[in-house]
C-alpha atoms as a PDB file:
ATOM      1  CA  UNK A   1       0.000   0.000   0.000  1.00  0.00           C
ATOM      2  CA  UNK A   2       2.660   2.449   0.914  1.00  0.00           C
ATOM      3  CA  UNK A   3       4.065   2.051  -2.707  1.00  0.00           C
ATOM      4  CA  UNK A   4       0.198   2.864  -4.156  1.00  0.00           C
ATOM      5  CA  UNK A   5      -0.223   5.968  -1.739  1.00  0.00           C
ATOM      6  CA  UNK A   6       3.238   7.579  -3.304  1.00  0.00           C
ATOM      7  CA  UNK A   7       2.342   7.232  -6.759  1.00  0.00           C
ATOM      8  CA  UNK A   8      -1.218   9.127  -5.956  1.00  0.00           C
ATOM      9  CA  UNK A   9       0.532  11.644  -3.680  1.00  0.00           C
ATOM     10  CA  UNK A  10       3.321  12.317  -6.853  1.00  0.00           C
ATOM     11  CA  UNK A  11       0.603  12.770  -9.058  1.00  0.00           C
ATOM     12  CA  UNK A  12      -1.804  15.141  -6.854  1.00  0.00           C
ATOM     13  CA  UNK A  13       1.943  16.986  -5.723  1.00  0.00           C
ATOM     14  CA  UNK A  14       2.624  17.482  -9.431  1.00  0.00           C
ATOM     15  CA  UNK A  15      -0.775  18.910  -9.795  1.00  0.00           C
ATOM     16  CA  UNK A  16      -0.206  21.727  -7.157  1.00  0.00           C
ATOM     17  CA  UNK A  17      -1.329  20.299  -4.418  1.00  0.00           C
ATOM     18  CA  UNK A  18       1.170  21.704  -1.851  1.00  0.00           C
ATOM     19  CA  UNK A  19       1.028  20.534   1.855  1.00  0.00           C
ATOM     20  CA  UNK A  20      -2.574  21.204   2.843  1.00  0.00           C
ATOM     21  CA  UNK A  21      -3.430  21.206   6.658  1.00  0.00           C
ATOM     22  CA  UNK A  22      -6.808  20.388   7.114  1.00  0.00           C
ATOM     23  CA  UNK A  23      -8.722  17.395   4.922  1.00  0.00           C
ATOM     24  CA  UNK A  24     -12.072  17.413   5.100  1.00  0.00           C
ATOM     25  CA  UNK A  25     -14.777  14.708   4.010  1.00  0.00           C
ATOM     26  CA  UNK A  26     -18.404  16.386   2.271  1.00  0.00           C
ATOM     27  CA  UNK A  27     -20.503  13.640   2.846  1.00  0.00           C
ATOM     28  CA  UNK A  28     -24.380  14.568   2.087  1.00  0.00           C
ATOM     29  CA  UNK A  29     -25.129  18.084   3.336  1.00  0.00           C
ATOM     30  CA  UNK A  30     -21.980  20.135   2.838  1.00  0.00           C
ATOM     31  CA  UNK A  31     -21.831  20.001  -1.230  1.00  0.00           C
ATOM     32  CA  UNK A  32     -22.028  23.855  -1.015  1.00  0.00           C
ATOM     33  CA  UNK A  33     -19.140  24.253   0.887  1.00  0.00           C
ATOM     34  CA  UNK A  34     -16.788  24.062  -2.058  1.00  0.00           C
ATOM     35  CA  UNK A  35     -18.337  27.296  -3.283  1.00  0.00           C
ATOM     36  CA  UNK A  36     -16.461  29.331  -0.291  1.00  0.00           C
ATOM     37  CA  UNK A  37     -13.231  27.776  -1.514  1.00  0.00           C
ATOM     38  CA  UNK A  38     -10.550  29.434  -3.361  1.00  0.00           C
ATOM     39  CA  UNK A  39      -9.529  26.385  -5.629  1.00  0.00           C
ATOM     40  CA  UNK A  40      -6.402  26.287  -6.442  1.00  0.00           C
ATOM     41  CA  UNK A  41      -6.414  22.454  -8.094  1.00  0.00           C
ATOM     42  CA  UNK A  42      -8.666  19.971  -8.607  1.00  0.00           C
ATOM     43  CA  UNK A  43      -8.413  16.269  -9.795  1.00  0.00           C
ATOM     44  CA  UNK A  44     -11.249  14.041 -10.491  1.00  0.00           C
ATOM     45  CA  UNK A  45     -11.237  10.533  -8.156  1.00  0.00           C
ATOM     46  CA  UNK A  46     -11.142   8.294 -11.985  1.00  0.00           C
ATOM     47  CA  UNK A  47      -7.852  10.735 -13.229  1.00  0.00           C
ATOM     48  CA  UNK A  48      -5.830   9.873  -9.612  1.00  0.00           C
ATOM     49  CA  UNK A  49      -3.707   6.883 -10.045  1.00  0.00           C
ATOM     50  CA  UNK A  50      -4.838   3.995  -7.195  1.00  0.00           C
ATOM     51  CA  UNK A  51      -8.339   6.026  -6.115  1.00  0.00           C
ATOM     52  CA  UNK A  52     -11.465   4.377  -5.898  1.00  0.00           C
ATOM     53  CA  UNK A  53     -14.288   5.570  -7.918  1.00  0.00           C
ATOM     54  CA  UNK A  54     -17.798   7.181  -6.113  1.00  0.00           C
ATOM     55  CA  UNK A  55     -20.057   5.357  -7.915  1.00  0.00           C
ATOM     56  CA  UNK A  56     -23.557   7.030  -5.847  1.00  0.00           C
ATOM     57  CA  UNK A  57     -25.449   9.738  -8.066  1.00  0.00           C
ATOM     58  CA  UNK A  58     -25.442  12.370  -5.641  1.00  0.00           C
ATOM     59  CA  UNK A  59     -21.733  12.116  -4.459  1.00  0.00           C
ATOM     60  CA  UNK A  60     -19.685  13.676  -6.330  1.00  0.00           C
ATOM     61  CA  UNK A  61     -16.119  12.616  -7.201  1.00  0.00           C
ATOM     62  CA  UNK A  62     -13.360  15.077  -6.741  1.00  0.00           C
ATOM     63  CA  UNK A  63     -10.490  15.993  -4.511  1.00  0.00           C
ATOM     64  CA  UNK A  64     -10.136  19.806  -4.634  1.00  0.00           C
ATOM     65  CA  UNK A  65      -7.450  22.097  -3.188  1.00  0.00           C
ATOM     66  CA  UNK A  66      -7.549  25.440  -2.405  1.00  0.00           C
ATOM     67  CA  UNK A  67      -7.791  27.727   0.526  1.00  0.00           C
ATOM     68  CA  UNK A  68     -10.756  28.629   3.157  1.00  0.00           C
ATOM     69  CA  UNK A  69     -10.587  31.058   5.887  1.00  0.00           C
ATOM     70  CA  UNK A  70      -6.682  31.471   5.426  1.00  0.00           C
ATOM     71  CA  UNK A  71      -5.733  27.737   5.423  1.00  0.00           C
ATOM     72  CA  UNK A  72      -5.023  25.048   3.009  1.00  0.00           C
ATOM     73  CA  UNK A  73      -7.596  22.770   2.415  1.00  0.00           C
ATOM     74  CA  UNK A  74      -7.577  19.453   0.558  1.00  0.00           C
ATOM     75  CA  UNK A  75     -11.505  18.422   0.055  1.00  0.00           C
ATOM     76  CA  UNK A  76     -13.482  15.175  -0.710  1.00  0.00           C
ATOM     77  CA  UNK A  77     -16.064  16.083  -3.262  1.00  0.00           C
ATOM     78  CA  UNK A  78     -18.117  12.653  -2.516  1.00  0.00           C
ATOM     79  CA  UNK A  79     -16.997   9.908  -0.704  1.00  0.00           C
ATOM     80  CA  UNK A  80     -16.773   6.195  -0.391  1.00  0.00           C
ATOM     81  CA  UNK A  81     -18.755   3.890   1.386  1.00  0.00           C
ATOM     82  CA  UNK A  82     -18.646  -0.423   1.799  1.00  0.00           C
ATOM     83  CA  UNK A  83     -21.935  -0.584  -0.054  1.00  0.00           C
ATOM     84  CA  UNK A  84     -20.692   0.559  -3.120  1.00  0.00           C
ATOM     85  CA  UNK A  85     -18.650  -3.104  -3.042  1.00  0.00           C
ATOM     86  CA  UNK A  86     -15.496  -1.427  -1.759  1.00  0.00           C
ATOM     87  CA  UNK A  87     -13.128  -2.743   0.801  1.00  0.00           C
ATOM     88  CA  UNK A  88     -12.861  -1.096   4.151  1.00  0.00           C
ATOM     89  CA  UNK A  89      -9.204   0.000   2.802  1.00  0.00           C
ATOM     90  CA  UNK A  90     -10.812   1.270  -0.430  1.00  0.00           C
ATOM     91  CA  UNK A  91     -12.915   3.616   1.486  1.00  0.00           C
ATOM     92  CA  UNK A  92     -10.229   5.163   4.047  1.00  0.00           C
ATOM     93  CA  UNK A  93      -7.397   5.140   1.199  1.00  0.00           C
ATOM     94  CA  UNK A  94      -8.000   8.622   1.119  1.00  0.00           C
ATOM     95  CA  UNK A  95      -7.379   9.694   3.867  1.00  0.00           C
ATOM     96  CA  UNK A  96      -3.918   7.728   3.851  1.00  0.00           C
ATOM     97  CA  UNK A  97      -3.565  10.208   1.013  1.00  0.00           C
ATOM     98  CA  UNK A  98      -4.504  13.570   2.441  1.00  0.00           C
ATOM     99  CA  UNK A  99      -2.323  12.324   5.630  1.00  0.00           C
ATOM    100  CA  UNK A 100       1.034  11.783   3.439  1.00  0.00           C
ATOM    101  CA  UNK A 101       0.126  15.295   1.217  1.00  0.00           C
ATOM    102  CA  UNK A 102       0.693  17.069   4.576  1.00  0.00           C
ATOM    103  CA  UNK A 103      -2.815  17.435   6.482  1.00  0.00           C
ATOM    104  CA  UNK A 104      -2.798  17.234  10.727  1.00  0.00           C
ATOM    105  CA  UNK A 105      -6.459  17.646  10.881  1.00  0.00           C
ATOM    106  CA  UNK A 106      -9.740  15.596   9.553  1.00  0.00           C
ATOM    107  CA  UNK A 107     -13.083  17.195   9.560  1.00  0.00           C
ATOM    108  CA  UNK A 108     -16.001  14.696   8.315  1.00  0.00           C
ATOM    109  CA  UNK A 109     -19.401  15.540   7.711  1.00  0.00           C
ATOM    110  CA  UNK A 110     -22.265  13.018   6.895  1.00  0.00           C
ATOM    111  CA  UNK A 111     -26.159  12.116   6.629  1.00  0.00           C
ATOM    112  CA  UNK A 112     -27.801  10.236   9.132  1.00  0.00           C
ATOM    113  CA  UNK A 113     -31.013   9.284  10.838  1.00  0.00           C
ATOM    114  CA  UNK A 114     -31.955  10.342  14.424  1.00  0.00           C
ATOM    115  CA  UNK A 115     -32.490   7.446  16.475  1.00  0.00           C
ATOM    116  CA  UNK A 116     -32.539   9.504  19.904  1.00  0.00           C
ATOM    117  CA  UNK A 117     -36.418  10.678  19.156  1.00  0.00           C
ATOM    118  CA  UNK A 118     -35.529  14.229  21.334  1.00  0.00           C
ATOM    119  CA  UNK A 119     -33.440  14.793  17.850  1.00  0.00           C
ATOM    120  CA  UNK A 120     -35.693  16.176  15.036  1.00  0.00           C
ATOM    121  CA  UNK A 121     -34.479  16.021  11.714  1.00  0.00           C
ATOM    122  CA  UNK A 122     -33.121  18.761   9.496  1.00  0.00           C
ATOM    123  CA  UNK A 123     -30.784  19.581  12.826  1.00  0.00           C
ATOM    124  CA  UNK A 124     -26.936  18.555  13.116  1.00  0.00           C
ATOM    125  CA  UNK A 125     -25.782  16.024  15.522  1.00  0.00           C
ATOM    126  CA  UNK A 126     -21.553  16.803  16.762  1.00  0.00           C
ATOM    127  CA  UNK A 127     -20.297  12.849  17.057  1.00  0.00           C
ATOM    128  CA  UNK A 128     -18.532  12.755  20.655  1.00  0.00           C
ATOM    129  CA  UNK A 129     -18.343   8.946  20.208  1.00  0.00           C
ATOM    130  CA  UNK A 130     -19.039   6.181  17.872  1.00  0.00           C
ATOM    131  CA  UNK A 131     -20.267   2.374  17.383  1.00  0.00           C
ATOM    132  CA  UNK A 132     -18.322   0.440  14.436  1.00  0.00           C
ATOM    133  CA  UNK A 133     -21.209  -2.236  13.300  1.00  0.00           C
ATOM    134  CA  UNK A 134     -19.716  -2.571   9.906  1.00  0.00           C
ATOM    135  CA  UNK A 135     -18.391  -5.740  10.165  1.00  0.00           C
ATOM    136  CA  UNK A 136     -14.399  -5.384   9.777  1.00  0.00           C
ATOM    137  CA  UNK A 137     -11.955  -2.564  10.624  1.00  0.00           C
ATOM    138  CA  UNK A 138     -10.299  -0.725   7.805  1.00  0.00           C
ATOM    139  CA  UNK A 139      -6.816  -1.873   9.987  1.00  0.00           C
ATOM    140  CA  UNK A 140      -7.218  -5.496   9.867  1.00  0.00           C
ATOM    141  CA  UNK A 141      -5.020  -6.351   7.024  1.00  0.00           C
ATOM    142  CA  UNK A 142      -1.459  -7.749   6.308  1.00  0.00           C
ATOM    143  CA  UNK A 143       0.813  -4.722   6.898  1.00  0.00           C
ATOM    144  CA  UNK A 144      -0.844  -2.341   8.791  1.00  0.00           C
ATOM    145  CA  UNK A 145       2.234  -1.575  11.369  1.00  0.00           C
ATOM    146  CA  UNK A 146       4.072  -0.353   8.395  1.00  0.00           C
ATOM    147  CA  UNK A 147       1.812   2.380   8.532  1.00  0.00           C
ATOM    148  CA  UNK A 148       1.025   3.367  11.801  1.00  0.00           C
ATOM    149  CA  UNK A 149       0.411   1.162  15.174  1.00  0.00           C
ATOM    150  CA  UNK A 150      -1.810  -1.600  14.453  1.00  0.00           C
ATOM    151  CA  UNK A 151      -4.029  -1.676  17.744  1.00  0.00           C
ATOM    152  CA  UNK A 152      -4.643   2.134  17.809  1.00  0.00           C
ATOM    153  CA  UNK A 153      -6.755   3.442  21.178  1.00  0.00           C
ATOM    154  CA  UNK A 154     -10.147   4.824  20.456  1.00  0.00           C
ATOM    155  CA  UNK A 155     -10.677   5.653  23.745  1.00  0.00           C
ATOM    156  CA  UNK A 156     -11.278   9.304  22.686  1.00  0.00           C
ATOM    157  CA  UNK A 157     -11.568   9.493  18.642  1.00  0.00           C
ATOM    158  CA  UNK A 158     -13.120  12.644  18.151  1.00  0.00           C
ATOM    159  CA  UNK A 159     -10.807  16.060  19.362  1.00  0.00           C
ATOM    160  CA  UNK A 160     -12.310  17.170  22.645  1.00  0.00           C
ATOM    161  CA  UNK A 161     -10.636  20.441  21.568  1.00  0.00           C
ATOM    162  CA  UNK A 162     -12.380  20.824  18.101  1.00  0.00           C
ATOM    163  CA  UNK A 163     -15.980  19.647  19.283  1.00  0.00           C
ATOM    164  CA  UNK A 164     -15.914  22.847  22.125  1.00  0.00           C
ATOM    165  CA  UNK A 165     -15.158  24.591  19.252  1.00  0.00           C
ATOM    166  CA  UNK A 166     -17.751  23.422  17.296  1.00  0.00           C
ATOM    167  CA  UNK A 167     -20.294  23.806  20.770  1.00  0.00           C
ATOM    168  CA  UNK A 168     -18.999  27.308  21.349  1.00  0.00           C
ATOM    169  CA  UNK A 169     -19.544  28.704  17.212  1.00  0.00           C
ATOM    170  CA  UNK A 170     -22.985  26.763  17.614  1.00  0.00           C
ATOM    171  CA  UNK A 171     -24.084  28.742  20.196  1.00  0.00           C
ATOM    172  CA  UNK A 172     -22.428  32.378  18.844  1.00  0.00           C
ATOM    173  CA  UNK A 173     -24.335  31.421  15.858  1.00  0.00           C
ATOM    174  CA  UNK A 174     -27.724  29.853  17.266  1.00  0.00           C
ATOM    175  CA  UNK A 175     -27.416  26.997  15.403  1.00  0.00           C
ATOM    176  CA  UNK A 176     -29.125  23.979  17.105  1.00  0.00           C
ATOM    177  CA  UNK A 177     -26.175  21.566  17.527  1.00  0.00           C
ATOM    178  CA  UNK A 178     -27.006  17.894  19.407  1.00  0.00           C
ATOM    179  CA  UNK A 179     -24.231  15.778  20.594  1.00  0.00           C
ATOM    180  CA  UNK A 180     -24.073  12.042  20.662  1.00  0.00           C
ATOM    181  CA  UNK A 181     -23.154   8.854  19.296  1.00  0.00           C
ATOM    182  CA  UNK A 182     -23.018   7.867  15.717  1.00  0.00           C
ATOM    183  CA  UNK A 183     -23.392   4.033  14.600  1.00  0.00           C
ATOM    184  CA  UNK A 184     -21.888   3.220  11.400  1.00  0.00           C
ATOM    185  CA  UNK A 185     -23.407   0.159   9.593  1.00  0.00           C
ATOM    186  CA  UNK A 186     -22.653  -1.493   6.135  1.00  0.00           C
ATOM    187  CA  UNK A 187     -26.409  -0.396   4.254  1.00  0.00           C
ATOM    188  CA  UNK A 188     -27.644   0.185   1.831  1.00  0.00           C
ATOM    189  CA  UNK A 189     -30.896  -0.779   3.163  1.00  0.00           C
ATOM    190  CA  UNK A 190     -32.040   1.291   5.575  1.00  0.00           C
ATOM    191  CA  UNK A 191     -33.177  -0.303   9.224  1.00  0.00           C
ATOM    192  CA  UNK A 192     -36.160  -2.200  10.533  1.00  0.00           C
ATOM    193  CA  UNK A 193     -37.999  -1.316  13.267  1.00  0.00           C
ATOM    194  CA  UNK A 194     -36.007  -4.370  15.062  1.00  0.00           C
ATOM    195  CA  UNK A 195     -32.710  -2.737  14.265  1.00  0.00           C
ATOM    196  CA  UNK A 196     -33.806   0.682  15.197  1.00  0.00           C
ATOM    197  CA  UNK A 197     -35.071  -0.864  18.665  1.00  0.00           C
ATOM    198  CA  UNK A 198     -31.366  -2.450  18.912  1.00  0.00           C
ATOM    199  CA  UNK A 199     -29.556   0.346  17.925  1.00  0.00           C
ATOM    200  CA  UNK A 200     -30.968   2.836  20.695  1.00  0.00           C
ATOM    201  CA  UNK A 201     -30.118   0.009  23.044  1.00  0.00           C
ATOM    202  CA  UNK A 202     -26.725   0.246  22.267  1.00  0.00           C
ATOM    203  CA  UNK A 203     -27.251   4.003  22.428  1.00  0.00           C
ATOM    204  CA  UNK A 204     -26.797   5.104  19.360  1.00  0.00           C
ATOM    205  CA  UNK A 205     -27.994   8.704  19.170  1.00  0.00           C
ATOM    206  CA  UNK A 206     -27.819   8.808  15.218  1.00  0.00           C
ATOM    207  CA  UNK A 207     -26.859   6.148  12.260  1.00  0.00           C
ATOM    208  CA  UNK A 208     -25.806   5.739   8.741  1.00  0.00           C
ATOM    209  CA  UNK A 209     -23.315   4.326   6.631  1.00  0.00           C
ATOM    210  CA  UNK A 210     -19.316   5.987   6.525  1.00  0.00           C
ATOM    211  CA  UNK A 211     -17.122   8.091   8.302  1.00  0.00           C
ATOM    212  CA  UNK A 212     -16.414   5.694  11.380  1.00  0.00           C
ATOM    213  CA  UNK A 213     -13.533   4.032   8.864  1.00  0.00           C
ATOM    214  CA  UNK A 214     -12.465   7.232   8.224  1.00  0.00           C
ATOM    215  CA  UNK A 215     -12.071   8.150  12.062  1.00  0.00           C
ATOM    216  CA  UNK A 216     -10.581   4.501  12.574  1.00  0.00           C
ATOM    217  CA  UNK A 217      -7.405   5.168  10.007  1.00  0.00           C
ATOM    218  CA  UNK A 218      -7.002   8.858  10.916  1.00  0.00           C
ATOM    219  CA  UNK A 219      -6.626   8.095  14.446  1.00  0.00           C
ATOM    220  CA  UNK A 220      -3.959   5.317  12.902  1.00  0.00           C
ATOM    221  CA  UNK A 221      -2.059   7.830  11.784  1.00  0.00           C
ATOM    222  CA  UNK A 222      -2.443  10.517  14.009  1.00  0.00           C
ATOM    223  CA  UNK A 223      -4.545  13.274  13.009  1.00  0.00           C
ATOM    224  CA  UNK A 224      -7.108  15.071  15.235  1.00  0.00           C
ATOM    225  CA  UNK A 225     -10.252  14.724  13.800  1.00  0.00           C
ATOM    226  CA  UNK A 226     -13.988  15.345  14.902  1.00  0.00           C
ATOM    227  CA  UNK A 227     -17.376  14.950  13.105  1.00  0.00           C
ATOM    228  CA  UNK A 228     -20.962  16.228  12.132  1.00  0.00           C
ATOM    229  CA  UNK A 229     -24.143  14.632  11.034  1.00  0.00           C
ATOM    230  CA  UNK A 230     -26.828  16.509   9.370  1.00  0.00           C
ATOM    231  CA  UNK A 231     -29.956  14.334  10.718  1.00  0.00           C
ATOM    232  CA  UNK A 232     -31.881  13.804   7.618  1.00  0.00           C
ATOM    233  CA  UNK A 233     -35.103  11.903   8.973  1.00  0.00           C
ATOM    234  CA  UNK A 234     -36.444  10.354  12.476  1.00  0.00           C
ATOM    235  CA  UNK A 235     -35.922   6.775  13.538  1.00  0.00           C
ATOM    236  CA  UNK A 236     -38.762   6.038  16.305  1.00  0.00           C
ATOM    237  CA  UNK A 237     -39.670   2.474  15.374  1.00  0.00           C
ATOM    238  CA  UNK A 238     -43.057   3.086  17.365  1.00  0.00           C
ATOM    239  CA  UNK A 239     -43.933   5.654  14.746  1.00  0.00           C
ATOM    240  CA  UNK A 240     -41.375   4.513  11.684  1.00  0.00           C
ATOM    241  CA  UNK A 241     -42.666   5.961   8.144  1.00  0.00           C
ATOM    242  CA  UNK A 242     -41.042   4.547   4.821  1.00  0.00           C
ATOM    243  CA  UNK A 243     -37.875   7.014   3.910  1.00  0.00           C
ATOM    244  CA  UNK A 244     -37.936   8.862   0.768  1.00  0.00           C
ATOM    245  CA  UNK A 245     -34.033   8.792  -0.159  1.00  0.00           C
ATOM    246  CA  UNK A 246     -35.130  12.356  -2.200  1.00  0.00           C
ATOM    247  CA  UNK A 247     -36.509  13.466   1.497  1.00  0.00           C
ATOM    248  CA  UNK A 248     -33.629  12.992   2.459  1.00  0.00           C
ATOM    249  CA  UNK A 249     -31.576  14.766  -0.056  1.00  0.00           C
ATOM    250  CA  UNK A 250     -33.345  17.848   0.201  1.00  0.00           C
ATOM    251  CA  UNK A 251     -33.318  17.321   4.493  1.00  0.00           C
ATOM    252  CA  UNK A 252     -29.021  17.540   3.986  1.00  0.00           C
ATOM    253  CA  UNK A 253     -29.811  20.578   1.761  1.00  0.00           C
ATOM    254  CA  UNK A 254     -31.854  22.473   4.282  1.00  0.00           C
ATOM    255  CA  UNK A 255     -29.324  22.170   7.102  1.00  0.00           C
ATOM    256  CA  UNK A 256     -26.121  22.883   4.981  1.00  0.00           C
ATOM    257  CA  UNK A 257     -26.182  26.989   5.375  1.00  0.00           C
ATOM    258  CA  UNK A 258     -25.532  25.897   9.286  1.00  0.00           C
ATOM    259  CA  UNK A 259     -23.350  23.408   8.318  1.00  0.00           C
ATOM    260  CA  UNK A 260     -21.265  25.397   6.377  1.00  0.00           C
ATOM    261  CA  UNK A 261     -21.162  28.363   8.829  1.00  0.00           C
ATOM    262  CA  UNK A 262     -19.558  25.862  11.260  1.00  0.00           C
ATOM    263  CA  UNK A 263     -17.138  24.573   9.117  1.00  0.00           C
ATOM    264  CA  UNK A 264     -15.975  27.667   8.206  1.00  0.00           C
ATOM    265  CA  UNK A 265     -15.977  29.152  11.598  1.00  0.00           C
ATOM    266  CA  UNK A 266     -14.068  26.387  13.035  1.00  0.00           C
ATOM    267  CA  UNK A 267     -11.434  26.407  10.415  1.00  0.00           C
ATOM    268  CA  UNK A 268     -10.920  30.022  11.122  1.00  0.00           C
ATOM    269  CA  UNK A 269      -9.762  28.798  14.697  1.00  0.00           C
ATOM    270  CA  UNK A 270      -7.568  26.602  13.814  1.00  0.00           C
END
């Protein structure tokens, strides 16, 4: 792998991308963010030797740099996820990337569904912890400790430091901001009312379908990170309504103006 992650870095170095510090992830719900960016290069995920390919409709698939709010940024336009038939070190490869181009911190947004029925959806969820129900870890391969210690502590994954920033802009802002746990699981089916019963047993606050790998592999290597969910629709399996994946769509697109005015924010602080 470490041979693969040169030959992308090379190619995105010759590009102009020149030692970011910050990666961050647009899952569904920060598209727009791109549009306070200053691009300075772009390359799309099928041009980048050894990157995956997103292969969902409405993620998109490039990695942009450029600068917001005085820093260098290196952005995911779209993501990966196991459901597309990708491995767990498909979907985190990435973030190897971004790690070796320069980048200390990760900032990951996503979609999810509000299993904690005091959270309503359309608001944004801060992750303070997670639940890793997809089935593997993105570490558990041949090789890992050439890249970073193989059993990594996730005893505190998410930057205590970043998520009082993110509390603190919430509240300047007034900007509903929940936090809680986030359960990633493999999709793409959404839940039954079983599952939603189990989940909020396990308390899970939110769910969906990425950025726990992500966290995994950037803890592997190092990087403080810390999360957001926009909570795109309500989980109560007493009351449980079929899910429009277009509801949900437009849900991410409702909450992104708050979205983006933490992102930015934050990365102003940094």
């Amino acid at each position: 792998m470490i041979k693969y992650i040169n030959e992308t870095v090379e190619y995105l170095q010759e590009k102009g991308f020149d030692k970011p510090e910050i990666g961050i992830i647009l899952g569904t719900g920060l598209g727009q963010l791109i549009d306070e960016i200053e691009i300075i290069a772009e390359a799309s995920y099928n041009h980048i030797p050894n990157f995956p390919t997103a292969t969902v409709e409405f993620h998109k698939g490039k990695l942009i740099y450029g600068e917001l709010a005085g820093k260098k940024v290196v952005v995911m336009q779209g993501r990966f996820h196991v459901y597309e038939g990708y491995s767990l070190q498909d979907v985190t490869y990435p973030v190897r990337v971004m790690e070796k181009l320069g980048i200390t911190t990760l900032l990951v947004s996503n979609a999810s569904g509000a299993i904690n029925t005091n959270y309503k959806k359309g608001e944004l969820m801060l992750i303070e912890d997670h639940i890793n129900l997809q089935g593997s870890s993105p570490l558990a391969f041949k090789g890992v400790a050439e890249l970073g210690e193989r059993f990594v502590d996730m005893s505190a994954p998410y930057d205590a430091k970043i998520n009082e920033s993110f509390k603190a802009i919430a509240k300047a802002n007034n900007i509903k901001l929940h936090e809680g746990v986030y359960t990633s699981v493999v999709g793409p089916q959404l839940e039954t009312r079983a599952e939603y019963r189990m989940l909020k047993i396990m308390g899970t606050d939110a769910v969906g379908m990425s950025t726990v790998p992500e966290i995994i592999v950037a803890n592997h290597l190092k990087l403080k990170t810390a999360a957001v969910s926009v909570l795109t629709d309500e989980c109560d399996p007493s009351n449980l309504k079929p899910v429009n994946i277009n509801e949900i769509i437009a849900m991410a697109a409702k909450a992104e103006p708050d979205m983006i005015t933490l992102f930015k924010e934050l990365i102003k602080s940094l």
